[in-house]
N, C-alpha and C. Protein backbone atom coordinates (compact mmCIF):
# COMPACT_ATOMS: atom_id res chain seq x y z
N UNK A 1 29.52 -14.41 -46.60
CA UNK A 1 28.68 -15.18 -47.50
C UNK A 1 28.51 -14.47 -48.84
N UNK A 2 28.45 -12.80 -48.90
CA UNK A 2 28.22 -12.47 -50.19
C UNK A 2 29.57 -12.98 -50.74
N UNK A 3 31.03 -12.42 -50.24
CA UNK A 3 32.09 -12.94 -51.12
C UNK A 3 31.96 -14.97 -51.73
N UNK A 4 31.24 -15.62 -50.84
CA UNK A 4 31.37 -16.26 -51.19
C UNK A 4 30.17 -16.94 -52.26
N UNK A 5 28.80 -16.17 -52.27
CA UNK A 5 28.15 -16.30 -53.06
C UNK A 5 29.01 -16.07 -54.67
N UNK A 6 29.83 -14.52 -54.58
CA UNK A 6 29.94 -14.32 -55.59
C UNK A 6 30.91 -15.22 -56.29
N UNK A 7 31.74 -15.51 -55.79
CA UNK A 7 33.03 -16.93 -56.18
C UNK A 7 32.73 -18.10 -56.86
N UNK A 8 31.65 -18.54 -56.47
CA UNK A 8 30.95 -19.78 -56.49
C UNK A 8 29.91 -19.27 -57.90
N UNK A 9 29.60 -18.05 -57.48
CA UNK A 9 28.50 -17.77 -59.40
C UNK A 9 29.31 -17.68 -60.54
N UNK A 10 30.35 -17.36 -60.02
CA UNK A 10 31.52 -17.16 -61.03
C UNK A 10 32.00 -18.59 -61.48
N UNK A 11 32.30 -19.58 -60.60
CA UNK A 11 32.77 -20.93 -61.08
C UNK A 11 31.68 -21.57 -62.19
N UNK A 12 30.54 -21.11 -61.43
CA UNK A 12 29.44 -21.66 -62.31
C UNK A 12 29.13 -21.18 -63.80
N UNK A 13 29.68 -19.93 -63.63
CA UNK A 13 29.61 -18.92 -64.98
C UNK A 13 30.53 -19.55 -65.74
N UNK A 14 31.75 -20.00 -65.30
CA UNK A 14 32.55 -20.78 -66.05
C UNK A 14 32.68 -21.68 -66.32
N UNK A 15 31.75 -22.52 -65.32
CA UNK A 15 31.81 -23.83 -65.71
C UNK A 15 30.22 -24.87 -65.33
N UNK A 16 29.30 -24.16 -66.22
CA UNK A 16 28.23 -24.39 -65.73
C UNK A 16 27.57 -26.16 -65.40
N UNK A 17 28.64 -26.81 -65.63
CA UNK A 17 28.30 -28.43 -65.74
C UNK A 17 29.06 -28.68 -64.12
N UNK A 18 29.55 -28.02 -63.37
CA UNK A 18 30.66 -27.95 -62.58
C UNK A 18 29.00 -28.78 -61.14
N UNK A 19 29.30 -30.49 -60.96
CA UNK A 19 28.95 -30.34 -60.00
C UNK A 19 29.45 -30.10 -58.65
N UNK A 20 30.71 -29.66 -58.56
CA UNK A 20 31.27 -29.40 -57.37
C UNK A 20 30.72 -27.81 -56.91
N UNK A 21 30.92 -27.26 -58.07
CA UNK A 21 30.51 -25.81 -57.90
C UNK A 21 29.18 -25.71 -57.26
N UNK A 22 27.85 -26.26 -57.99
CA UNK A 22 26.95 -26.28 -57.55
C UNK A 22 26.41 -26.83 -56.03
N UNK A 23 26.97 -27.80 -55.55
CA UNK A 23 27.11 -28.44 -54.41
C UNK A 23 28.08 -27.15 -53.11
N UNK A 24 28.43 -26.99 -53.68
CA UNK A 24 29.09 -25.29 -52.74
C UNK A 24 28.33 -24.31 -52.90
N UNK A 25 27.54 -23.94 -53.46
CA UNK A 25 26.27 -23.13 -54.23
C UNK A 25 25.03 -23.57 -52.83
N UNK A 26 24.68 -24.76 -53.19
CA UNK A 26 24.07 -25.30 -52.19
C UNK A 26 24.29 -24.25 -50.61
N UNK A 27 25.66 -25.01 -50.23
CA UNK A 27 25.93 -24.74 -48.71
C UNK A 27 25.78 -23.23 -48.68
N UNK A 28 26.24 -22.64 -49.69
CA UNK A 28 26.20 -20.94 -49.22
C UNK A 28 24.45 -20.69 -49.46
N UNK A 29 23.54 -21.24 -49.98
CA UNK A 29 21.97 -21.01 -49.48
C UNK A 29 22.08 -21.71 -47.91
N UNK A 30 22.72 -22.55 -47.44
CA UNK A 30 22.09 -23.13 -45.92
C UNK A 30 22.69 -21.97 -44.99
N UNK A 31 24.15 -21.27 -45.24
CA UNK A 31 24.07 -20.33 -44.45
C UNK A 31 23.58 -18.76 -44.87
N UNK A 32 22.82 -18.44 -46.12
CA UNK A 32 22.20 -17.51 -46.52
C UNK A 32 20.52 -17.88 -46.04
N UNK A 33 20.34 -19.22 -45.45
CA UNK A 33 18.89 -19.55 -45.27
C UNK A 33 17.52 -19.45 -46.26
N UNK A 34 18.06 -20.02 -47.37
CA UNK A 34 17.66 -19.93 -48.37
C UNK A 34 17.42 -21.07 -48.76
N UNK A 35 16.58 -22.42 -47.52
CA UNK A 35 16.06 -23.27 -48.19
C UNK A 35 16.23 -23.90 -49.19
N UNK A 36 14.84 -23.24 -49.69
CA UNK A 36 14.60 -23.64 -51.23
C UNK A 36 15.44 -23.72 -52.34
N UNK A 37 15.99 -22.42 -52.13
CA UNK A 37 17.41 -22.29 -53.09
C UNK A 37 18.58 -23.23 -52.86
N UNK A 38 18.55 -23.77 -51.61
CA UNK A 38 19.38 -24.76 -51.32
C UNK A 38 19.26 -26.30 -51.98
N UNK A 39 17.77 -26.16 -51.88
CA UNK A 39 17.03 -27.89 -52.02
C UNK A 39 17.68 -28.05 -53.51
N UNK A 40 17.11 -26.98 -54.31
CA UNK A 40 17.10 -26.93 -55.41
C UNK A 40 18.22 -27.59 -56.01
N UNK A 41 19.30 -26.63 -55.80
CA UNK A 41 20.99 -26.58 -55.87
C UNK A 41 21.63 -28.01 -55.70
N UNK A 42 21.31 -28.42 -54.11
CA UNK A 42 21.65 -29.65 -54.13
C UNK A 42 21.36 -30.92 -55.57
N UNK A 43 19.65 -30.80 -55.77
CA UNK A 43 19.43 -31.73 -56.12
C UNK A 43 19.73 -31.30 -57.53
N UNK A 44 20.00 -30.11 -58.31
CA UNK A 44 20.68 -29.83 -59.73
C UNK A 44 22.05 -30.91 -59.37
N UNK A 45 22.74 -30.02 -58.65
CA UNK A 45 24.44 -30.87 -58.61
C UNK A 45 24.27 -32.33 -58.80
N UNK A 46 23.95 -32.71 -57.81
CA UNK A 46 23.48 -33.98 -58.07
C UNK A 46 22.82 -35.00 -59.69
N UNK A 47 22.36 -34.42 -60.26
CA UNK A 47 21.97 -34.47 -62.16
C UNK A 47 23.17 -34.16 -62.74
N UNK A 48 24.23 -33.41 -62.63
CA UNK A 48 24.92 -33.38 -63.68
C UNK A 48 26.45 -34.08 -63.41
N UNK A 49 26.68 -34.94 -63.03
CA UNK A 49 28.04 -35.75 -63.27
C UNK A 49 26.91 -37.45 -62.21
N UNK A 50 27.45 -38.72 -62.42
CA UNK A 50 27.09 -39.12 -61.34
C UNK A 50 27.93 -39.09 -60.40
N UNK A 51 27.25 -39.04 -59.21
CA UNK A 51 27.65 -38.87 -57.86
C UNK A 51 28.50 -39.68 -57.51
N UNK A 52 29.22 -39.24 -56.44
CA UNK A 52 30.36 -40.24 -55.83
C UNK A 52 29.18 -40.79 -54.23
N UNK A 53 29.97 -41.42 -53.55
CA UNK A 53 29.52 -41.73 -52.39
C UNK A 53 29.47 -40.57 -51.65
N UNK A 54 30.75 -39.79 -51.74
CA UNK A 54 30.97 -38.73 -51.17
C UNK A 54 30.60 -37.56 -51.20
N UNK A 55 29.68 -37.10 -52.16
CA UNK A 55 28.90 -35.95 -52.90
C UNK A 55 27.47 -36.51 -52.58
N UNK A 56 27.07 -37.68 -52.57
CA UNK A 56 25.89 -38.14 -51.95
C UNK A 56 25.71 -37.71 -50.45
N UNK A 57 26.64 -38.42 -49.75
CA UNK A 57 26.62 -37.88 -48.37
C UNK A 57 26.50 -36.68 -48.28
N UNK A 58 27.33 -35.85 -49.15
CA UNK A 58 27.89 -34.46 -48.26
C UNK A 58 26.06 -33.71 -48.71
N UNK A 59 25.43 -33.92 -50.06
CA UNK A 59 24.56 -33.62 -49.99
C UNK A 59 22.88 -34.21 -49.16
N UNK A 60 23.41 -34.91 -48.90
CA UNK A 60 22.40 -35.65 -47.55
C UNK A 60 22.63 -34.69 -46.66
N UNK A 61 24.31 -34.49 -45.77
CA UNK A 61 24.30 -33.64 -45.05
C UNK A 61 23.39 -32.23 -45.10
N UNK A 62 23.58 -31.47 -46.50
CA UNK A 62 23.23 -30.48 -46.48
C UNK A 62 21.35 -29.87 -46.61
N UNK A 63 21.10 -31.29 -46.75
CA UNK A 63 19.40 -31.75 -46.95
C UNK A 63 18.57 -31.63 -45.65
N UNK A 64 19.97 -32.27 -44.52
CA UNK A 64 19.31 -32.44 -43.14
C UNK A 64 19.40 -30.83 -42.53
N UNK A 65 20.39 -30.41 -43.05
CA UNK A 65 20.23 -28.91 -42.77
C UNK A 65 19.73 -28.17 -42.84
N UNK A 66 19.27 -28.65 -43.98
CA UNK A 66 17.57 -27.54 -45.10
C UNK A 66 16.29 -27.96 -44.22
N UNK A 67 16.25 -29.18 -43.44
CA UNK A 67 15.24 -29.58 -42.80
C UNK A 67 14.57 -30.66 -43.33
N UNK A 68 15.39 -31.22 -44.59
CA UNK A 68 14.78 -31.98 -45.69
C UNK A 68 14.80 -33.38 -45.24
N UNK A 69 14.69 -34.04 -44.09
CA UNK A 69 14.86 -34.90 -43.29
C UNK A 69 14.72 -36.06 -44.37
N UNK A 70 14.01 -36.23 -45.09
CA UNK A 70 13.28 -37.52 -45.78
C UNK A 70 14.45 -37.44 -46.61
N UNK A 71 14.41 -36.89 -47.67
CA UNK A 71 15.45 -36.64 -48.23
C UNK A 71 16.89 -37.08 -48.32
N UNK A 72 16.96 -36.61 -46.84
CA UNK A 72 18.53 -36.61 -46.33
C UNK A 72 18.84 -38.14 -46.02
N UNK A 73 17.74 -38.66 -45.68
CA UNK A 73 17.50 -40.17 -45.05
C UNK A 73 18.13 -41.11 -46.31
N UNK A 74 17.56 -40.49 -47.32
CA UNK A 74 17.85 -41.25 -48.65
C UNK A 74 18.89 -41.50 -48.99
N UNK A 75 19.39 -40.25 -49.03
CA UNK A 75 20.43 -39.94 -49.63
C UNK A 75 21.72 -40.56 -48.78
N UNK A 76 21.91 -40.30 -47.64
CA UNK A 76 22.78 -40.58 -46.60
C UNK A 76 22.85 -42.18 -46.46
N UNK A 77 22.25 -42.88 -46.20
CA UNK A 77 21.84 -44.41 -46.42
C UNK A 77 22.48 -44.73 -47.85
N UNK A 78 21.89 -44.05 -48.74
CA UNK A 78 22.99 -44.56 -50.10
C UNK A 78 24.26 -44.35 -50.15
N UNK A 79 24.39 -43.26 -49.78
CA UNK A 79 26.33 -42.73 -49.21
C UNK A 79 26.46 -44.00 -48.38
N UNK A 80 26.19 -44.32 -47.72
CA UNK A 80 26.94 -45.33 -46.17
C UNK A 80 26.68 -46.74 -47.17
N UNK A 81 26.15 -46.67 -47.69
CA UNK A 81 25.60 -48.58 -48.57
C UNK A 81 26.93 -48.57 -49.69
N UNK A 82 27.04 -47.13 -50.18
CA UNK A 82 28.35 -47.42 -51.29
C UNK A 82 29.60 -47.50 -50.50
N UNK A 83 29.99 -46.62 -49.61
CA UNK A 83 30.95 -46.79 -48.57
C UNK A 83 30.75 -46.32 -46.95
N UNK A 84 30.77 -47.70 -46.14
CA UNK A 84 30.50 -47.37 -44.76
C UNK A 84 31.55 -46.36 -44.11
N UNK A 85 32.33 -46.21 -44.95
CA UNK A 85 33.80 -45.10 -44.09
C UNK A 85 32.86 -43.59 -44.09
N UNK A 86 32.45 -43.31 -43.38
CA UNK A 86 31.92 -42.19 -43.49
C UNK A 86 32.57 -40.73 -42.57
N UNK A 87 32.51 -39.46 -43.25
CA UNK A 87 33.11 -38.17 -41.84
C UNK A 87 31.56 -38.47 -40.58
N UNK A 88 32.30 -37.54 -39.15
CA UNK A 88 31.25 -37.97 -38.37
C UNK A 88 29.94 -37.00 -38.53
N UNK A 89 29.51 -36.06 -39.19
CA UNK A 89 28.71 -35.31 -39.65
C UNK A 89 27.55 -35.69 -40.58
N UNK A 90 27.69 -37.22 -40.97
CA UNK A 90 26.88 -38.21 -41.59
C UNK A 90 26.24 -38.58 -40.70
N UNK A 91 26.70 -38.61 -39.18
CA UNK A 91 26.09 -39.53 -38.29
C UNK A 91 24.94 -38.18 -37.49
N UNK A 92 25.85 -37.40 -37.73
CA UNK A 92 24.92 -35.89 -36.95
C UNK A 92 23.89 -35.98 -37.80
N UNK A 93 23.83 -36.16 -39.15
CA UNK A 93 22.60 -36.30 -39.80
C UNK A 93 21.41 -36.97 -39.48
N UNK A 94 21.93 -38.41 -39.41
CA UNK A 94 21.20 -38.87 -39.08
C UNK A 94 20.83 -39.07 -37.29
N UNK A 95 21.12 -38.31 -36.87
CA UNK A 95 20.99 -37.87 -35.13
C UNK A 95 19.32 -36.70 -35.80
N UNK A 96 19.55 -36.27 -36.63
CA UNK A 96 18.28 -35.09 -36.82
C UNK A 96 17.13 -35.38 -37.36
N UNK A 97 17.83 -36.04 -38.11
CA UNK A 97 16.19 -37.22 -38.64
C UNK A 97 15.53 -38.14 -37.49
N UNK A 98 16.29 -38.85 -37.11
CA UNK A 98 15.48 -39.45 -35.66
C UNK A 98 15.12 -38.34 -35.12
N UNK A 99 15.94 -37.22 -34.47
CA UNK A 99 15.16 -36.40 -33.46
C UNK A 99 14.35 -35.92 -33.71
N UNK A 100 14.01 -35.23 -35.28
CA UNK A 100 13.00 -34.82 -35.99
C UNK A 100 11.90 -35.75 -35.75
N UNK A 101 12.10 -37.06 -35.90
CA UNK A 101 10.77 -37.76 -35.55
C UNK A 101 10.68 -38.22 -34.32
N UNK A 102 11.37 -37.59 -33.31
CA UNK A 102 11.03 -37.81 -32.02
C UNK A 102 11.56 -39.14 -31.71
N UNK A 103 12.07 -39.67 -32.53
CA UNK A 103 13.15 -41.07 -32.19
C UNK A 103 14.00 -40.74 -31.54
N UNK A 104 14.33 -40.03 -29.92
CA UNK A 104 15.51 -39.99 -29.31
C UNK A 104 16.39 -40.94 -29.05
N UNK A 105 15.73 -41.98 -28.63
CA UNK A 105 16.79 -43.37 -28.41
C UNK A 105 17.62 -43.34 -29.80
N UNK A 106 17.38 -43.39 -30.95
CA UNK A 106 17.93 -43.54 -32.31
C UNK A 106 18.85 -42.76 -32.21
N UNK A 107 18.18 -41.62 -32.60
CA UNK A 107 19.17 -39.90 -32.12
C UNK A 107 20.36 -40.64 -31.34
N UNK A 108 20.20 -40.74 -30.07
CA UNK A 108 21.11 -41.09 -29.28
C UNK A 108 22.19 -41.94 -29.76
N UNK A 109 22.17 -43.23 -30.00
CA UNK A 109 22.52 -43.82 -30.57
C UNK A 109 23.72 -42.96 -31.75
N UNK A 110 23.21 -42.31 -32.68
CA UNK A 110 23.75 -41.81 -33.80
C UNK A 110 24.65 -40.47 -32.99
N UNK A 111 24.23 -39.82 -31.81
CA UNK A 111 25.13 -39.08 -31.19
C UNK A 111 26.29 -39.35 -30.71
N UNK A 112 26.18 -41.24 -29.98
CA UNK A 112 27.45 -41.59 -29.89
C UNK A 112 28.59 -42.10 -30.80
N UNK A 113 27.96 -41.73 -32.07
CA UNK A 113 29.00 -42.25 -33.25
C UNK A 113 29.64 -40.98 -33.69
N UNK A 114 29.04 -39.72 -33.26
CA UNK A 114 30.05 -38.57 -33.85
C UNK A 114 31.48 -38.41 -33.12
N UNK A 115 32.26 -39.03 -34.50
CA UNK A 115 33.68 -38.96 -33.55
C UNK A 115 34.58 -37.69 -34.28
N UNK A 116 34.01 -36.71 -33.68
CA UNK A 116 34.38 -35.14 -34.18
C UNK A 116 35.52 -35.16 -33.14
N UNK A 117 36.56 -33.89 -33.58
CA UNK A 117 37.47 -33.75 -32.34
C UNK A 117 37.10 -33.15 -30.80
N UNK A 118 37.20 -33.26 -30.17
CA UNK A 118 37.06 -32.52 -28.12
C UNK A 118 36.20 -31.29 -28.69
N UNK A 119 37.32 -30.77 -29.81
CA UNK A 119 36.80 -29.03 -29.79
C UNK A 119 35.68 -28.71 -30.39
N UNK A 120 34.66 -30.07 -30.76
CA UNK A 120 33.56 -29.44 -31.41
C UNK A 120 32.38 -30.00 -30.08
N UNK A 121 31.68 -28.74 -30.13
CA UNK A 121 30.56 -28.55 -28.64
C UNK A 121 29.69 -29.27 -29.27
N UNK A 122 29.29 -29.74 -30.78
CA UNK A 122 28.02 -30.72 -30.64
C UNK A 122 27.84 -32.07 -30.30
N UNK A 123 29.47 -32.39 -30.02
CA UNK A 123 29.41 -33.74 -29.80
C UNK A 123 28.75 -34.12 -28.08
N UNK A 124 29.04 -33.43 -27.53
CA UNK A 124 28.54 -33.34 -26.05
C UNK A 124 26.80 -32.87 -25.80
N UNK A 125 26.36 -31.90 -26.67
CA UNK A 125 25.46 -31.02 -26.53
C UNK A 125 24.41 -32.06 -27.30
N UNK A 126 24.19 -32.65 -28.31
CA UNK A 126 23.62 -33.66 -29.40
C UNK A 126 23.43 -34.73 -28.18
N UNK A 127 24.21 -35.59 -27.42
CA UNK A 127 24.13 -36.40 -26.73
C UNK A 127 23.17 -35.96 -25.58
N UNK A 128 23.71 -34.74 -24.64
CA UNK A 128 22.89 -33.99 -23.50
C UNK A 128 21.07 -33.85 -23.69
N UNK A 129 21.59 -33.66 -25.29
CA UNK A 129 19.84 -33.27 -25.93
C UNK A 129 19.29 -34.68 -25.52
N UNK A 130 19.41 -35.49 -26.11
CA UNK A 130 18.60 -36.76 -26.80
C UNK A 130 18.63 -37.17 -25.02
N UNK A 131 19.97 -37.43 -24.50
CA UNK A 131 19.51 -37.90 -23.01
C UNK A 131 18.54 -36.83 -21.81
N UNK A 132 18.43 -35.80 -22.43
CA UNK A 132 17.14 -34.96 -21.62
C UNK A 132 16.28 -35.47 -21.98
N UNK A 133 15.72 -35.57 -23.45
CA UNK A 133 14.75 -35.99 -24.10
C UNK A 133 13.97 -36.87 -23.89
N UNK A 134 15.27 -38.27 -23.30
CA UNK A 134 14.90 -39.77 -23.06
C UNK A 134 14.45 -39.68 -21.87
N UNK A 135 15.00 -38.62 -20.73
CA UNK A 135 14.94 -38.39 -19.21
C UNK A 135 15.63 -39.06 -18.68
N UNK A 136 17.14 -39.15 -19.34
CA UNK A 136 18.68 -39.43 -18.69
C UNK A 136 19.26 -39.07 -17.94
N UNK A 137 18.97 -37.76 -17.01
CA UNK A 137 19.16 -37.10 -16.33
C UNK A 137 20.45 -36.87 -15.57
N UNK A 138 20.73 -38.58 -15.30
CA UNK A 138 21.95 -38.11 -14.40
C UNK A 138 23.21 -38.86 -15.47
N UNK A 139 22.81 -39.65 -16.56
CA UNK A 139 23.62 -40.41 -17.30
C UNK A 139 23.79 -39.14 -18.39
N UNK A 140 23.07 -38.02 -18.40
CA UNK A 140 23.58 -36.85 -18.95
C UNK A 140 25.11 -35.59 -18.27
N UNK A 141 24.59 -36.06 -17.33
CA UNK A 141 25.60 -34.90 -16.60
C UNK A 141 27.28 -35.25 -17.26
N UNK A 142 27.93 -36.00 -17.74
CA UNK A 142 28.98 -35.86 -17.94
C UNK A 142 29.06 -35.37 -18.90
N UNK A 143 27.99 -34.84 -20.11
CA UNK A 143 27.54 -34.27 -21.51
C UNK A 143 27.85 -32.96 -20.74
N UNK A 144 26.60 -32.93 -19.90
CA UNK A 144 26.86 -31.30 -19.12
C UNK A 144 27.83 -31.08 -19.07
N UNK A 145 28.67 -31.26 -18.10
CA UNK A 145 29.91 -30.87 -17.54
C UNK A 145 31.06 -30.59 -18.62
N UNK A 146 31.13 -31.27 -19.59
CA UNK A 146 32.24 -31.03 -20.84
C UNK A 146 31.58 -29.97 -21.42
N UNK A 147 30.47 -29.85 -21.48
CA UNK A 147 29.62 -27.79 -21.89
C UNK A 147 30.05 -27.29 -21.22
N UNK A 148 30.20 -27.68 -19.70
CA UNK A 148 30.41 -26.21 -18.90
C UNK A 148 31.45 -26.10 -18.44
N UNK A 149 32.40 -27.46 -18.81
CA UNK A 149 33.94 -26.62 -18.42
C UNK A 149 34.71 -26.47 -19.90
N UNK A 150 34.45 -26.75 -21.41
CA UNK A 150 35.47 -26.81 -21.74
C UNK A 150 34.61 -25.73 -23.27
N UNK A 151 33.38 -25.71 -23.22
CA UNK A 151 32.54 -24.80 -23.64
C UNK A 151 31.63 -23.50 -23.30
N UNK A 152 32.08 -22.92 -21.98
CA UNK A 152 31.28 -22.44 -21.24
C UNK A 152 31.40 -20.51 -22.08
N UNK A 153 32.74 -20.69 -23.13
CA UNK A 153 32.90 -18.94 -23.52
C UNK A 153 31.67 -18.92 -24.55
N UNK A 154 31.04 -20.03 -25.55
CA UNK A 154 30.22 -20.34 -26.07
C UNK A 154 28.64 -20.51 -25.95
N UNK A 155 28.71 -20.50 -24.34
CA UNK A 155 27.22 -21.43 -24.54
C UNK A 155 26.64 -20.85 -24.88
N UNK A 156 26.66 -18.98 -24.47
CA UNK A 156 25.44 -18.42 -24.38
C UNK A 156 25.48 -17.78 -26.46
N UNK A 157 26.30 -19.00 -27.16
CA UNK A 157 25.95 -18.17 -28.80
C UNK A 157 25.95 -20.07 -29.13
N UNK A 158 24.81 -20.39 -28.76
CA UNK A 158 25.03 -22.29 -29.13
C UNK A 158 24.05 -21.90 -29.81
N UNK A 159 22.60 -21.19 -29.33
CA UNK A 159 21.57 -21.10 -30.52
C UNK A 159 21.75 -20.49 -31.66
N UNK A 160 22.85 -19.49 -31.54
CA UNK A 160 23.08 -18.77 -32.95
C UNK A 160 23.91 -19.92 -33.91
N UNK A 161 25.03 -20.57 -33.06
CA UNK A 161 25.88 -21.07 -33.56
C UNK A 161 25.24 -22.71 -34.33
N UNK A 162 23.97 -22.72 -33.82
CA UNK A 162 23.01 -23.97 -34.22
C UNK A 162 22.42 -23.13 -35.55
N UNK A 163 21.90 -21.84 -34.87
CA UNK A 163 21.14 -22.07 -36.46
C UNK A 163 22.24 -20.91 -37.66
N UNK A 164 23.29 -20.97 -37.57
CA UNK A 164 23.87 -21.20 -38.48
C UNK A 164 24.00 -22.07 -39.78
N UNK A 165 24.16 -22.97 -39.10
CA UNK A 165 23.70 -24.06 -40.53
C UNK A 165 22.61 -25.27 -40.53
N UNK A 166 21.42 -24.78 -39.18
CA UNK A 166 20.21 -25.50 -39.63
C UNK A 166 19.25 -24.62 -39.56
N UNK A 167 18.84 -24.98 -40.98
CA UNK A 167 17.50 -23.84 -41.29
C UNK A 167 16.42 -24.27 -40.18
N UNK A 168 15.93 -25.38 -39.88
CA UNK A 168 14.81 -25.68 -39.28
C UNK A 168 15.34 -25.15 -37.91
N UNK A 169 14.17 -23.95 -37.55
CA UNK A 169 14.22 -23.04 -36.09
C UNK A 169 13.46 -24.47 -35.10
N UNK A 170 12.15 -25.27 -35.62
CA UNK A 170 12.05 -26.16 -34.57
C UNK A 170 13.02 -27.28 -34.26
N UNK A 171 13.85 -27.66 -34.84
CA UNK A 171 15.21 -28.55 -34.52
C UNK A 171 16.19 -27.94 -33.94
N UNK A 172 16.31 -26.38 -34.22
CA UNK A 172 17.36 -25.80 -33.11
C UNK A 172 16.36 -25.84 -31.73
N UNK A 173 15.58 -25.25 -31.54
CA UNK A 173 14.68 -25.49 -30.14
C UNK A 173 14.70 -26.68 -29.59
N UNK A 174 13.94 -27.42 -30.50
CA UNK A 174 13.83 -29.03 -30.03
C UNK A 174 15.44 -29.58 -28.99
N UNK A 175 16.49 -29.28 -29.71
CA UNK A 175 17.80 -29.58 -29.62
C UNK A 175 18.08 -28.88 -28.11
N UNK A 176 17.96 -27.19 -28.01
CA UNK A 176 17.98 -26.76 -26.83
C UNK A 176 17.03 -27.09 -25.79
N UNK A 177 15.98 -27.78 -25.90
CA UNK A 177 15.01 -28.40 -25.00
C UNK A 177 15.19 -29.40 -24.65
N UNK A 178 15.65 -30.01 -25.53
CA UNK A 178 16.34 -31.38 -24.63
C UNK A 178 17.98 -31.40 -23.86
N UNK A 179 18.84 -30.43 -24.19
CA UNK A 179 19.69 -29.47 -23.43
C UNK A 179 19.07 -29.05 -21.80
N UNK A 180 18.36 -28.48 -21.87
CA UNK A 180 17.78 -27.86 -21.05
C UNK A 180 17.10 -29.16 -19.95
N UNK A 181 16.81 -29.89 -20.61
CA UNK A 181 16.13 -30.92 -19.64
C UNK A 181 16.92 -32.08 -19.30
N UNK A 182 18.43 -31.50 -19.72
CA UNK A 182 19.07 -32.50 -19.32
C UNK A 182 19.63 -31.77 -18.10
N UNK A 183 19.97 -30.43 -17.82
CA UNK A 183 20.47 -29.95 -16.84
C UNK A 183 21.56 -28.56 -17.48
N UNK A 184 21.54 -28.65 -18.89
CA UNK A 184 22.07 -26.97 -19.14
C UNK A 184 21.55 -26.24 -18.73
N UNK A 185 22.27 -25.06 -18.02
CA UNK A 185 21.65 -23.89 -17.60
C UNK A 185 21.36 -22.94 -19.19
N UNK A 186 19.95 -23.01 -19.16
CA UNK A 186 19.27 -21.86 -20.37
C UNK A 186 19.15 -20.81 -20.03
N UNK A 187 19.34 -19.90 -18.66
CA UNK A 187 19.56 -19.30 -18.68
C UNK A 187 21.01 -18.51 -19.30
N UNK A 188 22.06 -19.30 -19.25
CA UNK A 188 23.43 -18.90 -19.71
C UNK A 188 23.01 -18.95 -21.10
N UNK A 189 21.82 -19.29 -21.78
CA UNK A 189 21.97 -19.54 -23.42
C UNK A 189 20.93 -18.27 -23.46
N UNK A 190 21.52 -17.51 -24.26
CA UNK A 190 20.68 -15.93 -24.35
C UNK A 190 19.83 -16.43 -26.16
């Protein structure tokens, strides 16, 4: 992250109107956990060129990450209204805003639209959550089972690997609690 802080100050040094730069500026505060510095960033980039659909979204994405749920709601909804083609990480977004407000059915819903490849563990783990949550219990277990056979060298770094790029510590919990009550073993999650 420092190399990449410094890359990115440099683009900006050169090109201080650069909203791409700034919007990468952004993401290196969500994994420096720097919030604020994030919020900020985003919503500069955003002021200086207008936005595409796609710079809307991606900064929605990075809003829901900051914890900026309301925000992200906005923003993401205007991305999908200019073009419904969206990556599936729009939909993880909005999986966090419902869960954030305790809308699991919603959540849910928005979990089965992430069409990420096999190899990404949130597509299984996002679903497991929201159906613990709902008390899906056994309509969870096939969530389980793709954790524990095809993610199992991982599980026990899912909380690190969660709050990697979400600042909000109660949405990584929340997320492993409904994990947990779907039938992940938390003990295997250190």
């Amino acid at each position: 992250m420092k190399k990449a802080f410094e890359l990115v100050s440099n683009a900006i040094k050169t090109d201080p109107l650069s909203q791409y730069a700034h919007i990468i500026l952004g993401w290196v505060y969500i994994y420096l956990h720097q919030e604020k510095n994030a919020v900020i960033t985003f919503e500069k980039g955003l002021l200086l060129a207008p936005p595409s659909a796609s710079i809307i979204g991606t900064v929605g994405f990075g809003m829901a990450c900051a914890g900026e749920y309301k925000r992200a709601h906005e923003l993401l909804s205007k991305s999908i209204t200019l073009n419904p083609y969206c990556p599936w990480w729009y939909y993880m977004s909005f999986f966090f805003i419902h869960f954030d407000r305790h809308e699991y059915r919603e959540a849910l819903d928005y979990a089965y639209k992430i069409d990420s490849s096999d190899d990404v563990f949130l597509k299984p783990l996002l679903k497991a959550s929201a159906m613990g949550k709902l008390g899906l219990i056994c309509e969870a277990q096939y969530e389980i089972e793709i954790l524990n056979q095809h993610f199992q060298s991982i599980l026990s770094e899912i909380p690190c690997k969660l709050s990697e790029f979400i600042i909000d510590k109660k949405m990584v919990e929340n997320i492993l609690d409904g994990a947990g009550k779907a039938g992940l073993k938390l003990n295997l999650i250190k």
